[in-house]
PDB file of N, CA and C in Angstrom:
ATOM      1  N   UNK A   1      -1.582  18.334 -21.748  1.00  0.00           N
ATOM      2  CA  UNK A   1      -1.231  17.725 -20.482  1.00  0.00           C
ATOM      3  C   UNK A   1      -1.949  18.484 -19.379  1.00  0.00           C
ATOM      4  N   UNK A   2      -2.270  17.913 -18.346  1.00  0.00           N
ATOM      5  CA  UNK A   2      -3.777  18.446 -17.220  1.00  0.00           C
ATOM      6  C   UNK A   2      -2.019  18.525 -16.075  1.00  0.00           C
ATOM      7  N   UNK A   3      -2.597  19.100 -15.247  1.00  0.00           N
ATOM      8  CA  UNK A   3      -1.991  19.333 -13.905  1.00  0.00           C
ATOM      9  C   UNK A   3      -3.075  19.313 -12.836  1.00  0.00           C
ATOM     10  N   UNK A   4      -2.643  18.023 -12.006  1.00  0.00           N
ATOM     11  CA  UNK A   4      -3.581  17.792 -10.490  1.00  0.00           C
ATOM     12  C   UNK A   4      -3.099  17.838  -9.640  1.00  0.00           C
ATOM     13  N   UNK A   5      -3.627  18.600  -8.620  1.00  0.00           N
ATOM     14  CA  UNK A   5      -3.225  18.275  -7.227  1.00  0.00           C
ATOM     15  C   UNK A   5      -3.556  17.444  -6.264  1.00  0.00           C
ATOM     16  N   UNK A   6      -2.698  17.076  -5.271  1.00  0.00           N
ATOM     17  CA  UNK A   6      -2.895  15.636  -4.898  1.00  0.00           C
ATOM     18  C   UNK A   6      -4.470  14.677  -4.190  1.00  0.00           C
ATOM     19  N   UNK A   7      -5.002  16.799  -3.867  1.00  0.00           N
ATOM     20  CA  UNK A   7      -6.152  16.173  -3.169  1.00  0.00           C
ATOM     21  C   UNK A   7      -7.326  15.947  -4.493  1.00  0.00           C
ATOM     22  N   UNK A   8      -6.941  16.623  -5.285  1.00  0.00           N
ATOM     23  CA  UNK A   8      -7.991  16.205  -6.699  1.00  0.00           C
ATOM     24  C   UNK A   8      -7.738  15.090  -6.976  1.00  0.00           C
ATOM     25  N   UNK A   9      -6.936  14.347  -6.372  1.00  0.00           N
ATOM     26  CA  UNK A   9      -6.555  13.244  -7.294  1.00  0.00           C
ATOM     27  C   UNK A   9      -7.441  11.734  -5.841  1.00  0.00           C
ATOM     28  N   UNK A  10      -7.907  12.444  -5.018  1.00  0.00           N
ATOM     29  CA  UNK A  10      -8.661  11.582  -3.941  1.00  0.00           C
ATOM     30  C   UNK A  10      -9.778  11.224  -5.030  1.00  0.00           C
ATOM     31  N   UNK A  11     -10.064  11.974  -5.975  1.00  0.00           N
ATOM     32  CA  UNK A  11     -11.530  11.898  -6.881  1.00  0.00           C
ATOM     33  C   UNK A  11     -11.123  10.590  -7.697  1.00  0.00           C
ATOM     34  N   UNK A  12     -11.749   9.340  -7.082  1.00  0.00           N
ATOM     35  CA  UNK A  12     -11.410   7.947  -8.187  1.00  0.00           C
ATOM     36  C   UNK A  12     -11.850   7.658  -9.572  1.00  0.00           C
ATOM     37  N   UNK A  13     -12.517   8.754 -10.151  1.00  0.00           N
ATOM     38  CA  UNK A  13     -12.901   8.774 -11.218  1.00  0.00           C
ATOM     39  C   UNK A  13     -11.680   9.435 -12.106  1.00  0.00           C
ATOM     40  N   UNK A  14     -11.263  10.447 -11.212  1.00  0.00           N
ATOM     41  CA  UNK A  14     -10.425  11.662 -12.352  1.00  0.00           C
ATOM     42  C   UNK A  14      -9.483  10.746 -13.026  1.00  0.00           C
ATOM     43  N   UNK A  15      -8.740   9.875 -12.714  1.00  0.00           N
ATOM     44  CA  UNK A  15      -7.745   9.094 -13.594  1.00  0.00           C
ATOM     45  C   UNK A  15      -8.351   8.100 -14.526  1.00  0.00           C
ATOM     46  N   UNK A  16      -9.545   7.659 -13.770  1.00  0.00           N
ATOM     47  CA  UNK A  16     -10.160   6.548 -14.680  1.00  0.00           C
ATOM     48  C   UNK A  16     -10.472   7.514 -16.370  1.00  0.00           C
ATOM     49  N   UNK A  17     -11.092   8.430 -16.101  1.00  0.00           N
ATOM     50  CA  UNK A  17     -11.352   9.162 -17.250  1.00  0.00           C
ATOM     51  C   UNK A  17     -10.454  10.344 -18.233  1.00  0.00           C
ATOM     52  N   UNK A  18      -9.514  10.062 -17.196  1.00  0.00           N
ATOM     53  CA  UNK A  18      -8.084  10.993 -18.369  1.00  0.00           C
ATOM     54  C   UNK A  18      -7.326  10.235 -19.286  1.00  0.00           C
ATOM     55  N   UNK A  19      -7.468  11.041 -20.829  1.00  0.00           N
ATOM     56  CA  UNK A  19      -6.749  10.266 -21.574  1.00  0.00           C
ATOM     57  C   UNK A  19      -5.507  10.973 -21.744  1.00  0.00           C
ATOM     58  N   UNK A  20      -5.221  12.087 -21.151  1.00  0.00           N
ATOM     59  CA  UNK A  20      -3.896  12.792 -21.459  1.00  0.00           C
ATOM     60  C   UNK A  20      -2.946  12.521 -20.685  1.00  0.00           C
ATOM     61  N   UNK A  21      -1.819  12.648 -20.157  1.00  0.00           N
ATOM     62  CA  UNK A  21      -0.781  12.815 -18.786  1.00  0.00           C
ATOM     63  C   UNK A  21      -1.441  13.860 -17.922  1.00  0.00           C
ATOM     64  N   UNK A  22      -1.002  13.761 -17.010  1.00  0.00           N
ATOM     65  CA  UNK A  22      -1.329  14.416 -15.640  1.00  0.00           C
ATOM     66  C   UNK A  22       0.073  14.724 -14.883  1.00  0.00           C
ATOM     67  N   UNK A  23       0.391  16.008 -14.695  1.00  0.00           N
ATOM     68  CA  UNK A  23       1.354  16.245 -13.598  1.00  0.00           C
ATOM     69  C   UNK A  23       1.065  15.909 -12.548  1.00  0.00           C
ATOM     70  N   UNK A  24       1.535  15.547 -11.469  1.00  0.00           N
ATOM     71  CA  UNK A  24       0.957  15.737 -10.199  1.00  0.00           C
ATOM     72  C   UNK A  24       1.758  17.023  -9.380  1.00  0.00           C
ATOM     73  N   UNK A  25       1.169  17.572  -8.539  1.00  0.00           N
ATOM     74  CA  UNK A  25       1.759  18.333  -7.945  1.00  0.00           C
ATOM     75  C   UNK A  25       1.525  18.057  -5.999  1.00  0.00           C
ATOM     76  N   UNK A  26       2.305  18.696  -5.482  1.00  0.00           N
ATOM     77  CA  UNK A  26       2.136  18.312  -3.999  1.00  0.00           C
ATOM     78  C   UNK A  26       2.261  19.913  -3.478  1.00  0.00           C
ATOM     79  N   UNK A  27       1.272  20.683  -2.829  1.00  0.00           N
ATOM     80  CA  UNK A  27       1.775  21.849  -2.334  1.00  0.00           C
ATOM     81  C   UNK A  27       2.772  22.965  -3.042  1.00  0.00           C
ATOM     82  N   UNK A  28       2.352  22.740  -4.704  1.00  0.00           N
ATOM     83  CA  UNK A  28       2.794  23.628  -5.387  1.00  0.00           C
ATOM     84  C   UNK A  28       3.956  23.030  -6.158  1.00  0.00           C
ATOM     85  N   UNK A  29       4.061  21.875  -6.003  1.00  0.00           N
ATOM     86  CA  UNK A  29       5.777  21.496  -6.849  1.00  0.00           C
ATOM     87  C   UNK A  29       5.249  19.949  -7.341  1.00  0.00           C
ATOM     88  N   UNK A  30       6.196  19.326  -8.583  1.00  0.00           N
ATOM     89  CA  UNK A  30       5.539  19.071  -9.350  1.00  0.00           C
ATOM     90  C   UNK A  30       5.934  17.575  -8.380  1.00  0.00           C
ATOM     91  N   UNK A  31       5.425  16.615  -8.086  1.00  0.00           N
ATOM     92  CA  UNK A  31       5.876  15.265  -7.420  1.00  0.00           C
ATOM     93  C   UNK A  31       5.566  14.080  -7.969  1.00  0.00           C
ATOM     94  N   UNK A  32       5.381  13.951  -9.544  1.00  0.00           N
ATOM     95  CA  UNK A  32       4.648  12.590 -10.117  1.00  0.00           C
ATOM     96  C   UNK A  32       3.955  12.826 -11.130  1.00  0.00           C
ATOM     97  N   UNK A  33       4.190  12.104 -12.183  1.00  0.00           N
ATOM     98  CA  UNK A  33       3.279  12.070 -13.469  1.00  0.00           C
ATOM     99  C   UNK A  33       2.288  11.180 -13.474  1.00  0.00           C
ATOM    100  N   UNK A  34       1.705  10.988 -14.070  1.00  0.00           N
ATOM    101  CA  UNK A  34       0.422   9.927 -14.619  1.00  0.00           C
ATOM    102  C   UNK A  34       0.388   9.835 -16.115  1.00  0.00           C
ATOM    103  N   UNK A  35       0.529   8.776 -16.631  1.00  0.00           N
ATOM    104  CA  UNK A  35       0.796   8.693 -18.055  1.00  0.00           C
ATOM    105  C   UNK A  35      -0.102   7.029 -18.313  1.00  0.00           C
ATOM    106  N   UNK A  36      -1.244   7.638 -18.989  1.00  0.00           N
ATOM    107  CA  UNK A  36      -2.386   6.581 -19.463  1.00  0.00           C
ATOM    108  C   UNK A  36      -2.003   6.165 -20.450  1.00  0.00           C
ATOM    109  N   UNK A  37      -2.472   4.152 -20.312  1.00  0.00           N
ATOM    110  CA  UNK A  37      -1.502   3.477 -21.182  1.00  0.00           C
ATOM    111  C   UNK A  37      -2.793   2.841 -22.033  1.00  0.00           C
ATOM    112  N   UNK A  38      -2.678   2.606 -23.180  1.00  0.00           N
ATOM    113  CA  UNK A  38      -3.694   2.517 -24.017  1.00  0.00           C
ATOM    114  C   UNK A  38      -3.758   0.910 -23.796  1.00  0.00           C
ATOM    115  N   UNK A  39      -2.792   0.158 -24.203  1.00  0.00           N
ATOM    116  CA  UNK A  39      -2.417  -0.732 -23.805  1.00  0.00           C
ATOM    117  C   UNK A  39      -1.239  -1.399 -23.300  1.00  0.00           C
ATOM    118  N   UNK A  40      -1.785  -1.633 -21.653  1.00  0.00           N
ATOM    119  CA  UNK A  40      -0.356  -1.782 -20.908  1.00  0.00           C
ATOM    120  C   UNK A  40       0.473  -3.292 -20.864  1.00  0.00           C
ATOM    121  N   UNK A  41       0.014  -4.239 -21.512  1.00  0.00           N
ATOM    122  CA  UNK A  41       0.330  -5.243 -22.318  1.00  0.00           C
ATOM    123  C   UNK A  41       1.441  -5.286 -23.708  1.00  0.00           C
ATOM    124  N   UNK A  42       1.735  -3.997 -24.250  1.00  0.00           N
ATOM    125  CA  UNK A  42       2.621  -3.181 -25.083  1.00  0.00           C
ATOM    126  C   UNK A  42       3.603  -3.389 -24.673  1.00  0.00           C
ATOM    127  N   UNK A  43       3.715  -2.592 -23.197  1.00  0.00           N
ATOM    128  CA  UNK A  43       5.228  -2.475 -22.063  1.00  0.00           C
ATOM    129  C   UNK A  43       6.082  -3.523 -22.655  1.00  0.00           C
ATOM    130  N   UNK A  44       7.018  -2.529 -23.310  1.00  0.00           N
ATOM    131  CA  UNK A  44       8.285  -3.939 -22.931  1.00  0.00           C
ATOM    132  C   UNK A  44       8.799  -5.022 -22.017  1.00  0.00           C
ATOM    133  N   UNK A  45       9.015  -6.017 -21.909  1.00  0.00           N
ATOM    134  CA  UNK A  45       9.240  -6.561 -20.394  1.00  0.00           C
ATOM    135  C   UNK A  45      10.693  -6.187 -19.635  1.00  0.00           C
ATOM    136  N   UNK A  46      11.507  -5.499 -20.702  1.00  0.00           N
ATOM    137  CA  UNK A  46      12.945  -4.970 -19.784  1.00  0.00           C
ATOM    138  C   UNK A  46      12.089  -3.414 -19.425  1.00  0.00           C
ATOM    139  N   UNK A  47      11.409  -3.101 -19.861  1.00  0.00           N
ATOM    140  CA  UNK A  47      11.251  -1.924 -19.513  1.00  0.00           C
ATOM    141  C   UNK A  47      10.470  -2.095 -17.941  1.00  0.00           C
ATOM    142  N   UNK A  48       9.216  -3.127 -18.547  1.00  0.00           N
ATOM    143  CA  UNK A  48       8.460  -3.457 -17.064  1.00  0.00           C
ATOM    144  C   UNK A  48       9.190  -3.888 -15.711  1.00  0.00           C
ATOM    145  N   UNK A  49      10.679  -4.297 -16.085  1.00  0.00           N
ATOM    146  CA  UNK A  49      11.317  -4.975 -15.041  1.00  0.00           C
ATOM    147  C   UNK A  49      11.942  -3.833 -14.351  1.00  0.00           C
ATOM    148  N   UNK A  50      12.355  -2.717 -15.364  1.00  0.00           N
ATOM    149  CA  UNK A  50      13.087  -2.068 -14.985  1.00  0.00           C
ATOM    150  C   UNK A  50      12.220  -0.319 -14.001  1.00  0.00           C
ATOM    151  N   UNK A  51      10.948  -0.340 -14.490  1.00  0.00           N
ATOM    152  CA  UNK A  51       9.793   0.054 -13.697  1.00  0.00           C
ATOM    153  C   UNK A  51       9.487  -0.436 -12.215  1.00  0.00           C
ATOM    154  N   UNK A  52       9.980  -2.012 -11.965  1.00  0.00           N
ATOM    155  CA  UNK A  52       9.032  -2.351 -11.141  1.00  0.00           C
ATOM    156  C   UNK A  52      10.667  -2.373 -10.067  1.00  0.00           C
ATOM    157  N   UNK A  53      11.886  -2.288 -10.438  1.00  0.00           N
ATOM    158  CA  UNK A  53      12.229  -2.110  -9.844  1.00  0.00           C
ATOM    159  C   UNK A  53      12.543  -0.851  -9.060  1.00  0.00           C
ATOM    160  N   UNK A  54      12.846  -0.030  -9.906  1.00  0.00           N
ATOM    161  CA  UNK A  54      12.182   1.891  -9.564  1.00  0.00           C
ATOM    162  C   UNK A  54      11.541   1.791  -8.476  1.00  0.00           C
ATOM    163  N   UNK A  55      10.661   1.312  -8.633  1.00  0.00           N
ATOM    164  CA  UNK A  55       9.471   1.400  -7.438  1.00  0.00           C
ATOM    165  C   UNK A  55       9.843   0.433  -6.062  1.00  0.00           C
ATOM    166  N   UNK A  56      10.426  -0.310  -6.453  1.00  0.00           N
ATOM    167  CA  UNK A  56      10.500  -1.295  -5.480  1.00  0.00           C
ATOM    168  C   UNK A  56      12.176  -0.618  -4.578  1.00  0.00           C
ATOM    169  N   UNK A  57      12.991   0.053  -4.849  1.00  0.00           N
ATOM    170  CA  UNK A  57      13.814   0.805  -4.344  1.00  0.00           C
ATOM    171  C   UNK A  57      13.482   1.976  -3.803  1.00  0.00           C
ATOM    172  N   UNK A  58      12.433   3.182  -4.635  1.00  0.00           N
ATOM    173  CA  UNK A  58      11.718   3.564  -3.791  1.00  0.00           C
ATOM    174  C   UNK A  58      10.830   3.359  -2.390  1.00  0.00           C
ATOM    175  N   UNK A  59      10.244   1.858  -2.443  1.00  0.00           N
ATOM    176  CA  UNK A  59       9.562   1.499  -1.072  1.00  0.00           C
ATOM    177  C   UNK A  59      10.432   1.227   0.178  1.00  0.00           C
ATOM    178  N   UNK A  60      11.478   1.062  -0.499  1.00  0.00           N
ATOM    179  CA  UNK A  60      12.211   0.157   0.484  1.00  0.00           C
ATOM    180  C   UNK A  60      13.087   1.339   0.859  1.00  0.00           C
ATOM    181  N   UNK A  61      13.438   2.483   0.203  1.00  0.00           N
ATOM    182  CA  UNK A  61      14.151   4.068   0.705  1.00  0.00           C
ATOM    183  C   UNK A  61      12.729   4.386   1.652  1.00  0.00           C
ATOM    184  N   UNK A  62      11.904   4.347   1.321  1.00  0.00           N
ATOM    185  CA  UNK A  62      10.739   5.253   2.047  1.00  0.00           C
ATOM    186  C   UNK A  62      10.336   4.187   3.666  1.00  0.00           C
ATOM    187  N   UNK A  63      10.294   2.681   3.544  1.00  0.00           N
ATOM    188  CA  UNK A  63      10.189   2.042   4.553  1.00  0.00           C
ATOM    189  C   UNK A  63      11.472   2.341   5.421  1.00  0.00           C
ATOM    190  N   UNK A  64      12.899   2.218   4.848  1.00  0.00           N
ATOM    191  CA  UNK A  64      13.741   2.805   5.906  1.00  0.00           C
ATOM    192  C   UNK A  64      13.641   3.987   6.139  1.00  0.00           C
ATOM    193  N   UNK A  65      13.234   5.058   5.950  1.00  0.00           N
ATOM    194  CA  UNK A  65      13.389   6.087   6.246  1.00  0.00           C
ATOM    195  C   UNK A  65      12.426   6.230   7.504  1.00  0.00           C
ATOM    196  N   UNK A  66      11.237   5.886   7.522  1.00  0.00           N
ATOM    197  CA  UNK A  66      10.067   5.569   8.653  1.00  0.00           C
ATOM    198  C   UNK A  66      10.841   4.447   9.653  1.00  0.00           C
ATOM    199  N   UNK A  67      11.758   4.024   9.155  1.00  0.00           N
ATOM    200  CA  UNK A  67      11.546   2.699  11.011  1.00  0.00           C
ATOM    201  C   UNK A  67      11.070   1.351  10.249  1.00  0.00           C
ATOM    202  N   UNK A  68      10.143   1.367   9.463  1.00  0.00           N
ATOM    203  CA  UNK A  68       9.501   0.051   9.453  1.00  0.00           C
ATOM    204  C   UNK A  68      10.047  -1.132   9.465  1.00  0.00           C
ATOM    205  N   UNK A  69      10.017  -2.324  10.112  1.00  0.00           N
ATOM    206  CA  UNK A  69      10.382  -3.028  10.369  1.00  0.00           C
ATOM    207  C   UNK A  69       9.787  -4.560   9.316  1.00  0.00           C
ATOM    208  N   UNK A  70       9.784  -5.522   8.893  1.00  0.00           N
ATOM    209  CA  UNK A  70       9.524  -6.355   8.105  1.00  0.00           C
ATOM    210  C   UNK A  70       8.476  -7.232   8.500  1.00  0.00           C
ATOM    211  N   UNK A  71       8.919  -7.610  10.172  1.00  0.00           N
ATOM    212  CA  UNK A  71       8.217  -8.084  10.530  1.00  0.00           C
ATOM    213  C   UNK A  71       6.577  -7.180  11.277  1.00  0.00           C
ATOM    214  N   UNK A  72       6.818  -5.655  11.172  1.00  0.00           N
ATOM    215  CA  UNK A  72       5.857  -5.581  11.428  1.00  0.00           C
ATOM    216  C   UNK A  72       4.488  -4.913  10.216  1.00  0.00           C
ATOM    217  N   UNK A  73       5.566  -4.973   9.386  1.00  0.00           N
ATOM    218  CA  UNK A  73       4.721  -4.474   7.803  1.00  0.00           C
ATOM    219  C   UNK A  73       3.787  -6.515   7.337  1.00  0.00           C
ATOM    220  N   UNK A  74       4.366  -7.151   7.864  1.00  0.00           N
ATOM    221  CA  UNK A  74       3.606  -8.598   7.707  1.00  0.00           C
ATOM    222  C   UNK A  74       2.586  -8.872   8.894  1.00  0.00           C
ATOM    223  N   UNK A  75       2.582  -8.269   9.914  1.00  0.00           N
ATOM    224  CA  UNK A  75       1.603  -8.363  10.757  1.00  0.00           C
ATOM    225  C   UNK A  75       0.694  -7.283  10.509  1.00  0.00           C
ATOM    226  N   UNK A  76       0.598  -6.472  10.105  1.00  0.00           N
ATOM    227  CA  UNK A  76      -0.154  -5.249   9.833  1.00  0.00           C
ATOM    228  C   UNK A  76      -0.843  -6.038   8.042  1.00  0.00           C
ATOM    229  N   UNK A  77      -0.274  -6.443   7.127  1.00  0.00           N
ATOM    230  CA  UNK A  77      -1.169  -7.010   6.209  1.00  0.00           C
ATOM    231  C   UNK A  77      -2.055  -8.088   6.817  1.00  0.00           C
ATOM    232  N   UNK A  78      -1.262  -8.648   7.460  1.00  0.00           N
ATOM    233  CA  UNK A  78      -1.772  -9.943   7.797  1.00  0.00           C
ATOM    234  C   UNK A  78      -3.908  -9.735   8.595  1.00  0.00           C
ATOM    235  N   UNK A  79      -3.166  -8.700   9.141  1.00  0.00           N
ATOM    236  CA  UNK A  79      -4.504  -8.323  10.309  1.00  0.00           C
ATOM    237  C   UNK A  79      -5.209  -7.343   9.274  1.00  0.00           C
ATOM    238  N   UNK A  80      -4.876  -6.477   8.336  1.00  0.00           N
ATOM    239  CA  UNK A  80      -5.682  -6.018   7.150  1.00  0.00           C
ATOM    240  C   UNK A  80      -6.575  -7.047   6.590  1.00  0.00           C
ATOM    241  N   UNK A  81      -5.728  -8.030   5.944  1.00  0.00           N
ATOM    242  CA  UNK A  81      -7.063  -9.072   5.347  1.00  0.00           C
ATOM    243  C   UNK A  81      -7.758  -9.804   6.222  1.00  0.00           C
ATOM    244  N   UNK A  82      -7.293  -9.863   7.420  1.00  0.00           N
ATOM    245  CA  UNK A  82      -8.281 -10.698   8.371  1.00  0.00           C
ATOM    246  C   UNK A  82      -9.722  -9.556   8.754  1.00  0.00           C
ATOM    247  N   UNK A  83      -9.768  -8.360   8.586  1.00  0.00           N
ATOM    248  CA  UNK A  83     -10.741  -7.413   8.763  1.00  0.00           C
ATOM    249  C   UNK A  83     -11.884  -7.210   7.382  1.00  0.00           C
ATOM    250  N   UNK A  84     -10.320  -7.821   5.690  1.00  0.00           N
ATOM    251  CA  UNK A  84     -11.465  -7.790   4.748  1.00  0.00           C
ATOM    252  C   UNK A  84     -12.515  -8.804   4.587  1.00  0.00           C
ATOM    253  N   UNK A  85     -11.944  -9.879   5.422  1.00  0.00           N
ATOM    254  CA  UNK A  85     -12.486 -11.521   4.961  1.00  0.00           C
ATOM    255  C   UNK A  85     -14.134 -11.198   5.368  1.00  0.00           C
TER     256      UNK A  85
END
């Protein structure tokens, strides 16, 4: 198992090419794994559901915690893809 830190992990290659887990660390403490999936089509789908909600309670702890507002996280995508078009 590799251990990265967060700014090694700016390098878009380093994950593409790890086949092991990866700790992540943030300023010395450990904040996130990375665990390469051989095939991520495998995933169970209670498991995938139960992943995507993890995350999706996380965003929504981390958006309240900032202020963000709904309507202005949809104007801010909105004007993102109008800059990619």
């Amino acid at each position: 198992m590799g251990i990265a830190g967060m700014r090694k992990l700016e390098v878009p290659t380093l994950l593409e090419e790890e086949e092991e887990p990866i700790l992540i660390t943030r300023q010395g403490k450990i904040s996130g794994l990375y665990l390469p999936l051989e095939n991520p089509d495998q995933i169970p789908e209670d498991l995938r559901r139960d992943l995507i909600s993890a995350v999706g309670r996380h965003l929504v702890g981390a958006l309240e915690a900032k202020g963000a507002q709904e309507e202005e996280i949809l104007e801010d995508f909105d004007a993102f893809r109008r800059r990619r078009r």
